[in-house]
C-alpha atoms as a PDB file:
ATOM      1  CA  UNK A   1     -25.445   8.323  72.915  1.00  0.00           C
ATOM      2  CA  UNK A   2     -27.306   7.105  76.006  1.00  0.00           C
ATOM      3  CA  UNK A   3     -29.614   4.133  75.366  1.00  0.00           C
ATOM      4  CA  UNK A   4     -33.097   4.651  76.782  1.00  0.00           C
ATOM      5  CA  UNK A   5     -37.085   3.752  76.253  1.00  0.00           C
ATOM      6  CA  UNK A   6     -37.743   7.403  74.291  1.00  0.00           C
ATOM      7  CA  UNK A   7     -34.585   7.007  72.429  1.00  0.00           C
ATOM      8  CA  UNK A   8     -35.682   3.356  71.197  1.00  0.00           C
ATOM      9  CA  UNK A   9     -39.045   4.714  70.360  1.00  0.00           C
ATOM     10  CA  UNK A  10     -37.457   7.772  68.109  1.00  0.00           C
ATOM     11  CA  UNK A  11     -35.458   5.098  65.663  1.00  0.00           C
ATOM     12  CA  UNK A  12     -38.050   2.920  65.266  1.00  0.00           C
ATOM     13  CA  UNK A  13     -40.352   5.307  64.463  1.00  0.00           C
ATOM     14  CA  UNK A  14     -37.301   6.808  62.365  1.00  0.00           C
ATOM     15  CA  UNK A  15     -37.155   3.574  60.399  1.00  0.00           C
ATOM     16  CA  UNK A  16     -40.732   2.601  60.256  1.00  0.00           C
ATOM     17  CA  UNK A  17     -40.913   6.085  58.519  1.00  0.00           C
ATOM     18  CA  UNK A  18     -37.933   5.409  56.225  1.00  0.00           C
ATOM     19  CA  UNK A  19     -39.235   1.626  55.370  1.00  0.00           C
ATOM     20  CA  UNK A  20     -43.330   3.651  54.297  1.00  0.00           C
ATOM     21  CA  UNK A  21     -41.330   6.107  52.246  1.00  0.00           C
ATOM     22  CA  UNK A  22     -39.383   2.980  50.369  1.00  0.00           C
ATOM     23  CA  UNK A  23     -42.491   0.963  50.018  1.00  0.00           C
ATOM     24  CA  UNK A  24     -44.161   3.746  48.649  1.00  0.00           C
ATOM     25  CA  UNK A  25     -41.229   4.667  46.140  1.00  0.00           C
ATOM     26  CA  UNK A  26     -42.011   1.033  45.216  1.00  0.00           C
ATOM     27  CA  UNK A  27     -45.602   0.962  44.658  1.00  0.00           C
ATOM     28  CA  UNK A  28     -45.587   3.858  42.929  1.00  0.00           C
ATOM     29  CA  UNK A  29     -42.565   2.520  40.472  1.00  0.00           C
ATOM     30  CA  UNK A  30     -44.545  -0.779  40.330  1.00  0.00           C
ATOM     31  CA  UNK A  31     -48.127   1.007  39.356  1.00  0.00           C
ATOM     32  CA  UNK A  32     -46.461   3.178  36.997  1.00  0.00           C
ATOM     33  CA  UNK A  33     -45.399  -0.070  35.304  1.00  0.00           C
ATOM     34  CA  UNK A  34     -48.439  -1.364  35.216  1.00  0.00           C
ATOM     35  CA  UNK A  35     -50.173   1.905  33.653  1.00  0.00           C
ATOM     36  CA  UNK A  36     -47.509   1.520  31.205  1.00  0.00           C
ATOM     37  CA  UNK A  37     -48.140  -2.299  30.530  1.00  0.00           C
ATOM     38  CA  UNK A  38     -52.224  -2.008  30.614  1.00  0.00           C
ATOM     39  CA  UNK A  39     -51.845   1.075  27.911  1.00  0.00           C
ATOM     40  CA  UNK A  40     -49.297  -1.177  25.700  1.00  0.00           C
ATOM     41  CA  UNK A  41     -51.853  -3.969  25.953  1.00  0.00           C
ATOM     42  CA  UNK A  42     -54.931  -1.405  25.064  1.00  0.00           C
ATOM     43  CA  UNK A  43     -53.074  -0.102  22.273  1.00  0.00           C
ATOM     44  CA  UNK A  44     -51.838  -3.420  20.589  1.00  0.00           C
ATOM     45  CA  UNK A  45     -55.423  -5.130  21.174  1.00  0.00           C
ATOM     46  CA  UNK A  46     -56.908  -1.857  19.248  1.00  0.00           C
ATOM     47  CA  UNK A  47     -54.426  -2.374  16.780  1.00  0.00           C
ATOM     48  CA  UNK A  48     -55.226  -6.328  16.240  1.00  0.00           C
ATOM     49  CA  UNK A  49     -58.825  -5.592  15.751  1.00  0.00           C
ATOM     50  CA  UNK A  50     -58.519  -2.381  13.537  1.00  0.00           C
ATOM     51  CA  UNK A  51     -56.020  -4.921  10.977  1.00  0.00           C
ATOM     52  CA  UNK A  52     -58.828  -7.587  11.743  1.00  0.00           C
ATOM     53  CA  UNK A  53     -61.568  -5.377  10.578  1.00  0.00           C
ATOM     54  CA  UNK A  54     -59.286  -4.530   7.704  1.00  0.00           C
ATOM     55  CA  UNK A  55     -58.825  -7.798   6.158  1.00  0.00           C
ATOM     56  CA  UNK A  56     -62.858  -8.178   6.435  1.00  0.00           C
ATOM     57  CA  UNK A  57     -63.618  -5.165   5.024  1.00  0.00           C
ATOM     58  CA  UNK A  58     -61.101  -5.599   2.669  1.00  0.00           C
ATOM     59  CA  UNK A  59     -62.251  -9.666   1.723  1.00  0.00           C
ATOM     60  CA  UNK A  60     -66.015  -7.828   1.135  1.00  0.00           C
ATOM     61  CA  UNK A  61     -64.970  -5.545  -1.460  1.00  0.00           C
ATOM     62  CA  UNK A  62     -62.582  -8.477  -3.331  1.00  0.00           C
ATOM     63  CA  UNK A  63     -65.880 -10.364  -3.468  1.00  0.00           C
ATOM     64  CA  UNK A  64     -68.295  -7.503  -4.131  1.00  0.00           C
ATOM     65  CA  UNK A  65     -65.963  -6.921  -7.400  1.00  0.00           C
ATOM     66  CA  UNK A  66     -65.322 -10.692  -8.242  1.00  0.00           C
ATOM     67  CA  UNK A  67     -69.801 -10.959  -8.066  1.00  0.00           C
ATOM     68  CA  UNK A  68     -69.838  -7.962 -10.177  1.00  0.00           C
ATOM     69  CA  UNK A  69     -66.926  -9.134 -12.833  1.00  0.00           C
ATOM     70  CA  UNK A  70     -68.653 -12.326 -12.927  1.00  0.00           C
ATOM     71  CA  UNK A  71     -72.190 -10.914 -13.795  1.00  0.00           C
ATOM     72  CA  UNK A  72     -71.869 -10.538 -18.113  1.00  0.00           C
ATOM     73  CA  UNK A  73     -72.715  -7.408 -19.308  1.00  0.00           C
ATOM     74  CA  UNK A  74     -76.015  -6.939 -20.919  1.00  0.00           C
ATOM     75  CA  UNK A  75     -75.772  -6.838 -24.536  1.00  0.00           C
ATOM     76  CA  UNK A  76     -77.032  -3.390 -26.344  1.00  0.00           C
ATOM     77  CA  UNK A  77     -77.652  -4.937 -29.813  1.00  0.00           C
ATOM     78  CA  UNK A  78     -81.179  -5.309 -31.233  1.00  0.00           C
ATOM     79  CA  UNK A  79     -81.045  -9.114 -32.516  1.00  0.00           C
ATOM     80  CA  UNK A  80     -83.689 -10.956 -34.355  1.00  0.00           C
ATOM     81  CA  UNK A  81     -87.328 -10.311 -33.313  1.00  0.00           C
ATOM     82  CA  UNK A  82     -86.987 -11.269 -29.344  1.00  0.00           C
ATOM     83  CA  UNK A  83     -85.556  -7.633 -28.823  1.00  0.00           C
ATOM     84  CA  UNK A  84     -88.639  -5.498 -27.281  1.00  0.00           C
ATOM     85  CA  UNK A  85     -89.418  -2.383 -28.791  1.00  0.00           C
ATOM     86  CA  UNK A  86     -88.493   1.068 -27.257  1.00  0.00           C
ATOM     87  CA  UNK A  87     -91.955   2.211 -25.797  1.00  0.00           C
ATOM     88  CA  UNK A  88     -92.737  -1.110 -24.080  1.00  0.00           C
ATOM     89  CA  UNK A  89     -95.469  -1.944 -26.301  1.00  0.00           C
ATOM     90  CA  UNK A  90     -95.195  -5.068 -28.648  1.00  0.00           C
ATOM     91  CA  UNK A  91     -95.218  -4.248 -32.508  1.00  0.00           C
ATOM     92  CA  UNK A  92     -98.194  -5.502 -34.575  1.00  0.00           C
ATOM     93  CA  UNK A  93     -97.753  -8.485 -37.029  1.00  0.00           C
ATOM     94  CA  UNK A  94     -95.942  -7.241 -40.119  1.00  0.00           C
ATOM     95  CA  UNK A  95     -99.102  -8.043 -42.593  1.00  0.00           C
ATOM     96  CA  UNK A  96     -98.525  -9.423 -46.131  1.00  0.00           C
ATOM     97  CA  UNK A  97     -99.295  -6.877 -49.587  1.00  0.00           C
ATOM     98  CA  UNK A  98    -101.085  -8.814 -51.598  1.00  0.00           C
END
């Protein structure tokens, strides 16, 4: 092979073009990783805050229950004469026969 100026040019160009297509290879494998890392990230932090939300929703409905378990339950028998008739209105003093 005879060494001259055009034959210079045509291998560097040659490699310059073989270094751009390794470079790319490169930055393609690298951004590919990163896609892949960003959408592992995304999908763990949507994870955290769905188990978060979880545990809050789930602490809401322990304490809804434990309010309504501690509330006592009204009682349904008629005792002594503080128990209010059934239309509302109070009965009239019981009077005496004489």
């Amino acid at each position: 092979m005879v060494f001259s100026k055009r034959n210079a040019l045509v291998g560097f160009v040659a490699l310059k073009a073989l270094e751009r297509m390794r470079a790319r290879r490169r930055r393609r494998g690298r951004r590919a990783l990163r896609a892949a890392g960003l959408v592992a990230i995304v999908a763990l932090s949507i994870g955290a805050i769905a188990g978060v939300a979880a545990a809050i929703a789930r602490r809401f409905r322990g304490a809804a229950a434990d309010a309504e378990a501690a509330q006592p339950e009204p009682s349904r028998e008629a005792v002594g004469e503080a128990t209010a008739p059934a239309n509302g209105r109070p009965s009239p003093e019981p009077t005496s026969a004489a």
